[in-house]
Protein backbone atom coordinates (compact mmCIF):
# COMPACT_ATOMS: atom_id res chain seq x y z
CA UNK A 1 0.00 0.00 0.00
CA UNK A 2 1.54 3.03 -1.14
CA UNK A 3 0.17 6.94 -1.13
CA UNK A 4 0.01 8.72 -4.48
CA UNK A 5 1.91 11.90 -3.65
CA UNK A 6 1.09 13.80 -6.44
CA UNK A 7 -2.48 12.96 -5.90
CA UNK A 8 -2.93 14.10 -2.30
CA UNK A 9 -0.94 17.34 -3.51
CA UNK A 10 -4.01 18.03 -5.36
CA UNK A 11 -6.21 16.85 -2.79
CA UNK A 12 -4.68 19.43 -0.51
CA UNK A 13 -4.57 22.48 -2.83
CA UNK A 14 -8.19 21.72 -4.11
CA UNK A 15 -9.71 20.88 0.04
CA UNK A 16 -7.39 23.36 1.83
CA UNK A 17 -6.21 25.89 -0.60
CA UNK A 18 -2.43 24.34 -0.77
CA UNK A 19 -2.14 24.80 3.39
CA UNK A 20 -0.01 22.09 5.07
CA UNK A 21 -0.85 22.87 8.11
CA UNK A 22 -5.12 23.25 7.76
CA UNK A 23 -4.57 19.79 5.47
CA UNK A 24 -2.44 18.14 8.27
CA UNK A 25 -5.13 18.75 10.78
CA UNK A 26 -7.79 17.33 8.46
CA UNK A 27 -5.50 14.34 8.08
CA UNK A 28 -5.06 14.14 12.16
CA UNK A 29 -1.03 14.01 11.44
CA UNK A 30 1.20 16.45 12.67
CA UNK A 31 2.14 19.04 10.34
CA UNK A 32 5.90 18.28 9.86
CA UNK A 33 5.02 14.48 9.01
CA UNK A 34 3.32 15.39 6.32
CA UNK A 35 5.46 18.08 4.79
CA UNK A 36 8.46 15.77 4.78
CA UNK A 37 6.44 12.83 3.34
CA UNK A 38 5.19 15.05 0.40
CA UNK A 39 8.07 16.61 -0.24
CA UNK A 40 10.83 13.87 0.67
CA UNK A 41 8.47 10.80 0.44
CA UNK A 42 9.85 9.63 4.44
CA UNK A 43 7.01 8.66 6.00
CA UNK A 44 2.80 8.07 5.17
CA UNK A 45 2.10 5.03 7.56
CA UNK A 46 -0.89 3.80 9.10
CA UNK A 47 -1.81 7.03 10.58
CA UNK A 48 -1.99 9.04 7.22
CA UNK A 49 -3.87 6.25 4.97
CA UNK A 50 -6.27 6.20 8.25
CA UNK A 51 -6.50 10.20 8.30
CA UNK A 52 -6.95 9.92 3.98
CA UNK A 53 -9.27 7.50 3.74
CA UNK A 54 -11.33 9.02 6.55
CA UNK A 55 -11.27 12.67 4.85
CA UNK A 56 -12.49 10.95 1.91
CA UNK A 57 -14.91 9.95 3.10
CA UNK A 58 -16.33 12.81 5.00
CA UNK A 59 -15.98 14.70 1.40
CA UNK A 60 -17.82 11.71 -0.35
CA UNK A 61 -14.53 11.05 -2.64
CA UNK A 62 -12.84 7.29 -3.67
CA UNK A 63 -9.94 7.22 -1.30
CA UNK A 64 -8.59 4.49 -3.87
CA UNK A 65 -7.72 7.39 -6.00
CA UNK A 66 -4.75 8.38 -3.56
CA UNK A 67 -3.84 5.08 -2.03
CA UNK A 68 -1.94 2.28 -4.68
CA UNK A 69 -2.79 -0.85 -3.57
């Protein structure tokens, strides 16, 4: 199981206008976790698919989209 990066990019600049730390809070990560995982791909465990796929589906989207299987 793998996150699409460039996916939740776009899932963060079209929910929460490109903010890290708004998106982070959505995601219920800390803010620095998910700024290195975007931008140095270290990290995105259990916690972050949990906090995607839950987003998701509070906004009514396929959380298959951003997760590789």
């Amino acid at each position: 199981m793998k996150l699409n990066i460039t996916k939740l990019v776009q899932l963060m600049d079209k929910y929460c206008n490109g903010n890290y730390a708004y998106f982070a809070r959505e995601l219920g990560v800390d803010t620095s976790h998910l700024h290195r995982f975007i931008n140095n791909g270290v990290g995105g465990g259990k916690k972050m698919v949990g906090g995607i796929i839950k987003f998701c589906q509070g906004k009514g989207l396929d959380f298959n989209e951003y997760i590789d299987l």
